[in-house]
PDB file of N, CA and C in Angstrom:
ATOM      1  N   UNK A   1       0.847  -1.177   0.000  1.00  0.00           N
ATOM      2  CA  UNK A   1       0.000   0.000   0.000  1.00  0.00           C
ATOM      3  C   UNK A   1       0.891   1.238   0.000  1.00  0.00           C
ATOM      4  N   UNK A   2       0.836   2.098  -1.061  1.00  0.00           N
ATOM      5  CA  UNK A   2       1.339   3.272  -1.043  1.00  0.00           C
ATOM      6  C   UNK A   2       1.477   4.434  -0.173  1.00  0.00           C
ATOM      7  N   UNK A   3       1.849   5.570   0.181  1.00  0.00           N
ATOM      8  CA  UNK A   3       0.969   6.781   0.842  1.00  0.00           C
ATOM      9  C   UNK A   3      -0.004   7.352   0.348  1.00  0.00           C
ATOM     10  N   UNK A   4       0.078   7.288  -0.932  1.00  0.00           N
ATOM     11  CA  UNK A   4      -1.542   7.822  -1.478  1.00  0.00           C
ATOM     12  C   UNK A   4      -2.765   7.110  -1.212  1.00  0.00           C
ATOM     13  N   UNK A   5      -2.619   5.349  -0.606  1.00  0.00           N
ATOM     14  CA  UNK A   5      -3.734   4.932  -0.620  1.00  0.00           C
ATOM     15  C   UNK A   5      -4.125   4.935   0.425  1.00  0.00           C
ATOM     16  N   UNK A   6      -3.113   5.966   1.262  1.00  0.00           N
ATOM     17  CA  UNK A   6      -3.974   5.789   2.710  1.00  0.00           C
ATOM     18  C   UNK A   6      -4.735   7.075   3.135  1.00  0.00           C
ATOM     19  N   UNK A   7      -5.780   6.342   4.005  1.00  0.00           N
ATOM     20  CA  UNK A   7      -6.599   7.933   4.418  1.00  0.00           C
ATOM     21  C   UNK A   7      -6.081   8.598   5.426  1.00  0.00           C
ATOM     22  N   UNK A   8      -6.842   9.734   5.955  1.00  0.00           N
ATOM     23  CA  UNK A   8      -6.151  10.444   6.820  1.00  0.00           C
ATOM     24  C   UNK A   8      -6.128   9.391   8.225  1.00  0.00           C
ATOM     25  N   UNK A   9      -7.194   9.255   8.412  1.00  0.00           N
ATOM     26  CA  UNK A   9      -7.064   7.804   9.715  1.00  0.00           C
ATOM     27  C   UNK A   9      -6.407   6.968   9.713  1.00  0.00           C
ATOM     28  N   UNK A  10      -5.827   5.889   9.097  1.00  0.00           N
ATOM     29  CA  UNK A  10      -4.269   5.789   8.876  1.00  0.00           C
ATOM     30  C   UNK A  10      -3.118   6.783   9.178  1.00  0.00           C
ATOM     31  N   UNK A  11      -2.668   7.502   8.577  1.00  0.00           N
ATOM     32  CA  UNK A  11      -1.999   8.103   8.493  1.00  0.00           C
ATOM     33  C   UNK A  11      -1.614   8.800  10.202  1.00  0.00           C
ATOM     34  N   UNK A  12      -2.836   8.739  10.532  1.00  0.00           N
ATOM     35  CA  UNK A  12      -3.030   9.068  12.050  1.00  0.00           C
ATOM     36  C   UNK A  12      -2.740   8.145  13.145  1.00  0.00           C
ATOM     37  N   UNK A  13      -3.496   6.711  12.564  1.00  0.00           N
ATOM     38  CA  UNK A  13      -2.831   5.369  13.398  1.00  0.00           C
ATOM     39  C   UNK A  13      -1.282   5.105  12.926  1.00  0.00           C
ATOM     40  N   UNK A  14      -0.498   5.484  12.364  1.00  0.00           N
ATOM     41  CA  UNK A  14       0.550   5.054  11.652  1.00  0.00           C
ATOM     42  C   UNK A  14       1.908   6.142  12.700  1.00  0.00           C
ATOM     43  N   UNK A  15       0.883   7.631  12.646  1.00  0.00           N
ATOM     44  CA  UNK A  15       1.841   8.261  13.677  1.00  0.00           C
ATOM     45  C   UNK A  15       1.986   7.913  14.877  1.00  0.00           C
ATOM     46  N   UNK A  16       0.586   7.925  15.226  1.00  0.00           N
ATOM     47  CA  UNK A  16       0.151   7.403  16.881  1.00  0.00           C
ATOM     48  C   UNK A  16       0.795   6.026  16.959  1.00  0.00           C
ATOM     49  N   UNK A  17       1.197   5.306  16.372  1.00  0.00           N
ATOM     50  CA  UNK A  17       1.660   3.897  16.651  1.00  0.00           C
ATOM     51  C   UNK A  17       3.123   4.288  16.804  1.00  0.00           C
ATOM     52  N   UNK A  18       3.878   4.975  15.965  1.00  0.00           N
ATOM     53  CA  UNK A  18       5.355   5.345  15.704  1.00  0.00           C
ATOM     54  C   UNK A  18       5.499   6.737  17.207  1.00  0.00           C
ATOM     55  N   UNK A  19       4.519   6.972  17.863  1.00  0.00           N
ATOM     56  CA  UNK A  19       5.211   8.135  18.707  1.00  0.00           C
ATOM     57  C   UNK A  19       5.236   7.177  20.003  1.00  0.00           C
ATOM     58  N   UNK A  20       3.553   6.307  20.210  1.00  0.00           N
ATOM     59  CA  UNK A  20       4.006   5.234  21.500  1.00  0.00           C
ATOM     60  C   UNK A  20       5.012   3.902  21.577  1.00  0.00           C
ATOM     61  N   UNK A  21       5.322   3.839  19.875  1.00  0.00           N
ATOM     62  CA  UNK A  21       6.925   3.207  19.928  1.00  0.00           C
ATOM     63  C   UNK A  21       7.762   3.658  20.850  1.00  0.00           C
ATOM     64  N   UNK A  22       7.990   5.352  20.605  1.00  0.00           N
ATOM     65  CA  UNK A  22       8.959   6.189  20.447  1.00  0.00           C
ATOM     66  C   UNK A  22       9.279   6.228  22.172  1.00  0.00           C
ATOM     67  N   UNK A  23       7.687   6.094  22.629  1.00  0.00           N
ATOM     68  CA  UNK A  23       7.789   6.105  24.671  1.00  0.00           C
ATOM     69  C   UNK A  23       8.634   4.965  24.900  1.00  0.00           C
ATOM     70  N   UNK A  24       8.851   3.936  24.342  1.00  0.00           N
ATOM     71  CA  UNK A  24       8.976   3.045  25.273  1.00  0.00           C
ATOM     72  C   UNK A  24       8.951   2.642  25.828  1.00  0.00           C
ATOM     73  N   UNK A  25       7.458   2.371  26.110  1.00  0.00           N
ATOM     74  CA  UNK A  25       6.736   1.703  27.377  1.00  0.00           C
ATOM     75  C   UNK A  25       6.635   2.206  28.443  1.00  0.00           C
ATOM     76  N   UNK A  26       6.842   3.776  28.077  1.00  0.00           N
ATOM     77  CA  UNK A  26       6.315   4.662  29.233  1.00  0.00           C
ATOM     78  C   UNK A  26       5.334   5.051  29.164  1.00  0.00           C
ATOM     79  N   UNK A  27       4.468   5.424  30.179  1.00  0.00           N
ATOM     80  CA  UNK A  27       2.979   5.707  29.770  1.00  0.00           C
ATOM     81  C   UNK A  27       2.591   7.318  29.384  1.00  0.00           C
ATOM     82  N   UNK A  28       2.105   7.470  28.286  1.00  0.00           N
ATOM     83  CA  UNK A  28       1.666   8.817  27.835  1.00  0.00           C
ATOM     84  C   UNK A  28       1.096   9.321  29.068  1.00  0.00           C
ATOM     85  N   UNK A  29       0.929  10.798  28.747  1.00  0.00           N
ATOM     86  CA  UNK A  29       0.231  11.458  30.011  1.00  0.00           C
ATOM     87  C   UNK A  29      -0.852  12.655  29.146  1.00  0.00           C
ATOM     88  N   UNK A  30      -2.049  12.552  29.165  1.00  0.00           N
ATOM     89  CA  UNK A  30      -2.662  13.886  28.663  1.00  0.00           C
ATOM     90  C   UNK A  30      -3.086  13.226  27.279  1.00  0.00           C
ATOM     91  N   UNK A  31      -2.877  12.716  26.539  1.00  0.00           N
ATOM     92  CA  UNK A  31      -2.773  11.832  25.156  1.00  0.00           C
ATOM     93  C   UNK A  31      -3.912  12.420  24.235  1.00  0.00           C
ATOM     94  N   UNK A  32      -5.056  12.714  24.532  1.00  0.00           N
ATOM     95  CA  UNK A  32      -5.753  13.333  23.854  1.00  0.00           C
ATOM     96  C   UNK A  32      -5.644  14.631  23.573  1.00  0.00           C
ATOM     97  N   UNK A  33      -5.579  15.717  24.869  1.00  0.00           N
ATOM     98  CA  UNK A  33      -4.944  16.817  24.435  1.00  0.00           C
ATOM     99  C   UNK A  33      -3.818  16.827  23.920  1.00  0.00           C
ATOM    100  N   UNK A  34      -2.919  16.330  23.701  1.00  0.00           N
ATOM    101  CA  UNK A  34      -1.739  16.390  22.960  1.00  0.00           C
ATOM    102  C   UNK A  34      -1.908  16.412  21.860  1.00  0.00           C
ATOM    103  N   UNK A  35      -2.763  15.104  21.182  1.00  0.00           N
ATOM    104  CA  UNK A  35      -3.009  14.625  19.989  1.00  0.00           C
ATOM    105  C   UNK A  35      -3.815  16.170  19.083  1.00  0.00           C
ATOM    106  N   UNK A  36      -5.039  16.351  19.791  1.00  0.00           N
ATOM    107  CA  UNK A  36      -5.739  17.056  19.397  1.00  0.00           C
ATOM    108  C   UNK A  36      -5.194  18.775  19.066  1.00  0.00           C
ATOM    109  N   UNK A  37      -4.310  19.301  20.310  1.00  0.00           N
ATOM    110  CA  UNK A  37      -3.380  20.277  19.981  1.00  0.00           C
ATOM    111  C   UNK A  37      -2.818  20.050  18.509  1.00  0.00           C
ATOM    112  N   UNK A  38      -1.889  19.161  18.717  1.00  0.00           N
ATOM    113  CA  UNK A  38      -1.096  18.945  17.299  1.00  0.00           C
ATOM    114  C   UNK A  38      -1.739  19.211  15.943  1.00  0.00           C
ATOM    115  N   UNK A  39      -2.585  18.061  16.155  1.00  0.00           N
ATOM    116  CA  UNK A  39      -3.573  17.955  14.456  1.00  0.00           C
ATOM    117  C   UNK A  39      -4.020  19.285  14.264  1.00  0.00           C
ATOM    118  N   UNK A  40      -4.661  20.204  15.095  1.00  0.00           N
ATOM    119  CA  UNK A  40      -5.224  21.490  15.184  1.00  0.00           C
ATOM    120  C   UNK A  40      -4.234  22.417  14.494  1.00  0.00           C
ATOM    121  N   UNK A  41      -3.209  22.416  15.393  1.00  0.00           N
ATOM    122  CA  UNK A  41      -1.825  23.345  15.065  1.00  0.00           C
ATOM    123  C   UNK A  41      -1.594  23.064  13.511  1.00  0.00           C
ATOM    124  N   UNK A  42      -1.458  21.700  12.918  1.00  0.00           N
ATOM    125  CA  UNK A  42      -1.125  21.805  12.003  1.00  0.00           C
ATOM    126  C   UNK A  42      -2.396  22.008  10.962  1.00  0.00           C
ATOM    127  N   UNK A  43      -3.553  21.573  11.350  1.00  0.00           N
ATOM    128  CA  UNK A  43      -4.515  21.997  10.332  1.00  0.00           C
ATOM    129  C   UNK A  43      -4.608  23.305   9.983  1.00  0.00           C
ATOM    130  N   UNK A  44      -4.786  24.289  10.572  1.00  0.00           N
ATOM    131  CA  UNK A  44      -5.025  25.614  10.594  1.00  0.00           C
ATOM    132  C   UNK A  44      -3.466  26.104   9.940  1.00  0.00           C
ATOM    133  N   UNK A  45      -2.657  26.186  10.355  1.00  0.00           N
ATOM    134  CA  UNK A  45      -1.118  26.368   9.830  1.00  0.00           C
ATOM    135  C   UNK A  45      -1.082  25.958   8.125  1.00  0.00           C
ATOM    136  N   UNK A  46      -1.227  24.828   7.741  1.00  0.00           N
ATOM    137  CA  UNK A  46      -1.665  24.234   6.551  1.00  0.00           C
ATOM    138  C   UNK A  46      -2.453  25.057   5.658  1.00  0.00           C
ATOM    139  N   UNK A  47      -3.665  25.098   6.375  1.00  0.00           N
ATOM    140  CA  UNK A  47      -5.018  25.396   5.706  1.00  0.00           C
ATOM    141  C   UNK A  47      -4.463  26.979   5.033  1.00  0.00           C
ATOM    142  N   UNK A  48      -4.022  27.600   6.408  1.00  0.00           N
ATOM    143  CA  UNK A  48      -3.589  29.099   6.146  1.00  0.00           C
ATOM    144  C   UNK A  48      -2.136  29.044   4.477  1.00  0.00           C
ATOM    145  N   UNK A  49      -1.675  28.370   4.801  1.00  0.00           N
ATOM    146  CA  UNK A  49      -0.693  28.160   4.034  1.00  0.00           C
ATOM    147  C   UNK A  49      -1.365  28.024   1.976  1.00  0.00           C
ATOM    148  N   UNK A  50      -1.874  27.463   2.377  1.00  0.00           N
ATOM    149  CA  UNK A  50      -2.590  26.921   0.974  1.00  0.00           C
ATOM    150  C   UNK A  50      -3.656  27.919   0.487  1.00  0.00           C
ATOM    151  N   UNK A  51      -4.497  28.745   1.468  1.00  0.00           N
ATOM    152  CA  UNK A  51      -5.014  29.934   1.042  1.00  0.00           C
ATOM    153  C   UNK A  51      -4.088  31.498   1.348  1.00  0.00           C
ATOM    154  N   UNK A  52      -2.914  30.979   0.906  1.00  0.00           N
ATOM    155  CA  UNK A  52      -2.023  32.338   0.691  1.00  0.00           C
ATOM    156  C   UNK A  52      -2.260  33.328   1.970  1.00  0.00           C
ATOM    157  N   UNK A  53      -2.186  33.053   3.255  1.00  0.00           N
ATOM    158  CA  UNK A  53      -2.226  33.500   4.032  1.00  0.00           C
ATOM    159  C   UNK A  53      -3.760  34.441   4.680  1.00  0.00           C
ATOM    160  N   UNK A  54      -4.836  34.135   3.325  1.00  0.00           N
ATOM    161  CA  UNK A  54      -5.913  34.610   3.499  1.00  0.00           C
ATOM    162  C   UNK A  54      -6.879  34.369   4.591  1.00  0.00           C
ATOM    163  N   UNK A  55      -7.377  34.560   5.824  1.00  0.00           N
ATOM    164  CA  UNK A  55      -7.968  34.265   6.930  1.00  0.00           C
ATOM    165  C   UNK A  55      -9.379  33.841   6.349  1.00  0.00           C
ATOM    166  N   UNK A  56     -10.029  34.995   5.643  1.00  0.00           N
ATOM    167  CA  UNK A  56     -11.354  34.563   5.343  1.00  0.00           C
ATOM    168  C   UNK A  56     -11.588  33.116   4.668  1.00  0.00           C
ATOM    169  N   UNK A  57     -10.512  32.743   3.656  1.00  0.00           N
ATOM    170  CA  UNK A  57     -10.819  31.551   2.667  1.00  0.00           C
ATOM    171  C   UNK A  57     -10.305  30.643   4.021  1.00  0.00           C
ATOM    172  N   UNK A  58      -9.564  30.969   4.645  1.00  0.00           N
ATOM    173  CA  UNK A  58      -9.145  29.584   5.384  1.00  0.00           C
ATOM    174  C   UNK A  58     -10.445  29.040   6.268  1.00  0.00           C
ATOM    175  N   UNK A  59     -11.082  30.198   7.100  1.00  0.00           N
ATOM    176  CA  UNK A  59     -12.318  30.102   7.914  1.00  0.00           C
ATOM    177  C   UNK A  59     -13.036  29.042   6.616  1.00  0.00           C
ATOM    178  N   UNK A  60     -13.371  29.671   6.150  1.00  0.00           N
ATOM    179  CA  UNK A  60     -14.225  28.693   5.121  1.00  0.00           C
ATOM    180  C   UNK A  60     -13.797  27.544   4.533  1.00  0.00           C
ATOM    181  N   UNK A  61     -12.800  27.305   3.842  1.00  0.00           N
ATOM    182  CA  UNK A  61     -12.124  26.099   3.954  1.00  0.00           C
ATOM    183  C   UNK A  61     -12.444  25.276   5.030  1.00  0.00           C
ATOM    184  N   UNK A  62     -12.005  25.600   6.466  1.00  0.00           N
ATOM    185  CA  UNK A  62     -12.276  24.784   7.490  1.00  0.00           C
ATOM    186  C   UNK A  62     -13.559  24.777   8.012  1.00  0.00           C
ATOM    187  N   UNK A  63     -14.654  25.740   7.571  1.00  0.00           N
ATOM    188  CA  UNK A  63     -15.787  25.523   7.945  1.00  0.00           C
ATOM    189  C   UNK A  63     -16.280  26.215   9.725  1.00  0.00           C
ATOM    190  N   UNK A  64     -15.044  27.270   9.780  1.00  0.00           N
ATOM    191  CA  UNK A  64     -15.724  27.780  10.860  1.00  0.00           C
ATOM    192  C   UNK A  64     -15.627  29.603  10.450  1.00  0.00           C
ATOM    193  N   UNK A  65     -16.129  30.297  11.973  1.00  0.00           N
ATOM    194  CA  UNK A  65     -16.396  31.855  11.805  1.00  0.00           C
ATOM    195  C   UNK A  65     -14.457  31.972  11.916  1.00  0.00           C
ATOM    196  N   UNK A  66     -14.688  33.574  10.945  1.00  0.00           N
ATOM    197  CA  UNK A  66     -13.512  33.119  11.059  1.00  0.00           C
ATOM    198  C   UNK A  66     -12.292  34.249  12.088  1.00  0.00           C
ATOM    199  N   UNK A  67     -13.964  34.876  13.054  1.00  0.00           N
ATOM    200  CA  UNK A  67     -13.348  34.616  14.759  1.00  0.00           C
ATOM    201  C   UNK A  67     -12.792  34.008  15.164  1.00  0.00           C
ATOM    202  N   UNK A  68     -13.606  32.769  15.160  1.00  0.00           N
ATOM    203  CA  UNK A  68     -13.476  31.514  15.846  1.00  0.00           C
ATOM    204  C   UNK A  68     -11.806  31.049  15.352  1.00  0.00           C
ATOM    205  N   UNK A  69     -11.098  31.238  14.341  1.00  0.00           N
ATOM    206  CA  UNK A  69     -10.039  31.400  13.152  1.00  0.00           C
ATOM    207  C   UNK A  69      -9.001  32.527  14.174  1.00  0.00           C
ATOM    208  N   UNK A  70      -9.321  33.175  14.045  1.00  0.00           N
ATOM    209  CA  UNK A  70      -8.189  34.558  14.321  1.00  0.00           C
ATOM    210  C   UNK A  70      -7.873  33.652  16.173  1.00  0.00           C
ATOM    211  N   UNK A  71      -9.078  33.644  17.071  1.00  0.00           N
ATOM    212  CA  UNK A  71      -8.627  33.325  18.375  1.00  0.00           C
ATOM    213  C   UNK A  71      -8.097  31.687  18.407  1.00  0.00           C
ATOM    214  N   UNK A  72      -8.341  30.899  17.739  1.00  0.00           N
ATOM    215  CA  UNK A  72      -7.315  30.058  17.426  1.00  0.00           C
ATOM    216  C   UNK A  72      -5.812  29.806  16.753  1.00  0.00           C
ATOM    217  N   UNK A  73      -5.713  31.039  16.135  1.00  0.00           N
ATOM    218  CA  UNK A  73      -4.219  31.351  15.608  1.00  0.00           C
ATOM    219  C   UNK A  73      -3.546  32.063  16.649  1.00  0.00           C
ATOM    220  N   UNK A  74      -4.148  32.880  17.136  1.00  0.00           N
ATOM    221  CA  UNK A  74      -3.670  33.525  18.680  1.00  0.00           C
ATOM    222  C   UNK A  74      -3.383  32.385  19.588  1.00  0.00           C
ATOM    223  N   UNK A  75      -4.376  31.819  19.755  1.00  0.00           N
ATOM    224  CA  UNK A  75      -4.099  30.400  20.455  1.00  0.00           C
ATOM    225  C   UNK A  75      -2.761  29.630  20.482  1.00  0.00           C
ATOM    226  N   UNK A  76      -2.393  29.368  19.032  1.00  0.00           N
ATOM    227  CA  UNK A  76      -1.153  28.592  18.959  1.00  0.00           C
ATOM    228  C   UNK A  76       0.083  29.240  18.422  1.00  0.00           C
ATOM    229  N   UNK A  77      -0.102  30.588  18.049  1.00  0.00           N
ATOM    230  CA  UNK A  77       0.533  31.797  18.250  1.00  0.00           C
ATOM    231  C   UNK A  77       1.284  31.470  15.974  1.00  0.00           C
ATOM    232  N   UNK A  78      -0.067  31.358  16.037  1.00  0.00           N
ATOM    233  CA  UNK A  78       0.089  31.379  14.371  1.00  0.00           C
ATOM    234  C   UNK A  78      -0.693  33.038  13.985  1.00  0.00           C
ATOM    235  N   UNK A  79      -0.494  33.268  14.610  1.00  0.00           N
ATOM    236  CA  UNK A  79      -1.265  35.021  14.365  1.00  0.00           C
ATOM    237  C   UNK A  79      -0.223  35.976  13.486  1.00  0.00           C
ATOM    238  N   UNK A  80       0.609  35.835  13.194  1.00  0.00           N
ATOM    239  CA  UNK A  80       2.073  36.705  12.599  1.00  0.00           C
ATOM    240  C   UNK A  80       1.466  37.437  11.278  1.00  0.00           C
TER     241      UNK A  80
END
């Protein structure tokens, strides 16, 4: 199976499997917020990226206000 044939859920079990490798049998702490930070950070970062730094197309792209957009880039200090 290629990388193209995989979906994003893969791609997600494939990290998540390769980072609790990476513990070594230490036990995560927080695991969901972590996870969920990350994917976030990079969705929005991405999203922004691909609509040329445009806030409005990105809000829409991702399907939210794009308040809700600006205090989440503040959030992860993608606001620049």
């Amino acid at each position: 199976m290629g990388t193209t044939d995989l979906s994003l859920s893969d791609c997600v079990t494939l990290v998540m499997d390769r980072y609790l490798a990476d513990l070594q049998g230490e036990v995560p702490s927080n695991l969901h917020a972590l996870i969920i930070d990350e994917v976030e950070r990079a969705l929005l970062a991405n999203t922004l990226q691909h609509c040329s730094g445009q806030r409005g197309m990105a809000a829409q792209w991702l399907g939210i206000n794009r308040n809700t957009l600006r205090k989440k880039l503040q959030a992860y200090g993608l606001d620049t």
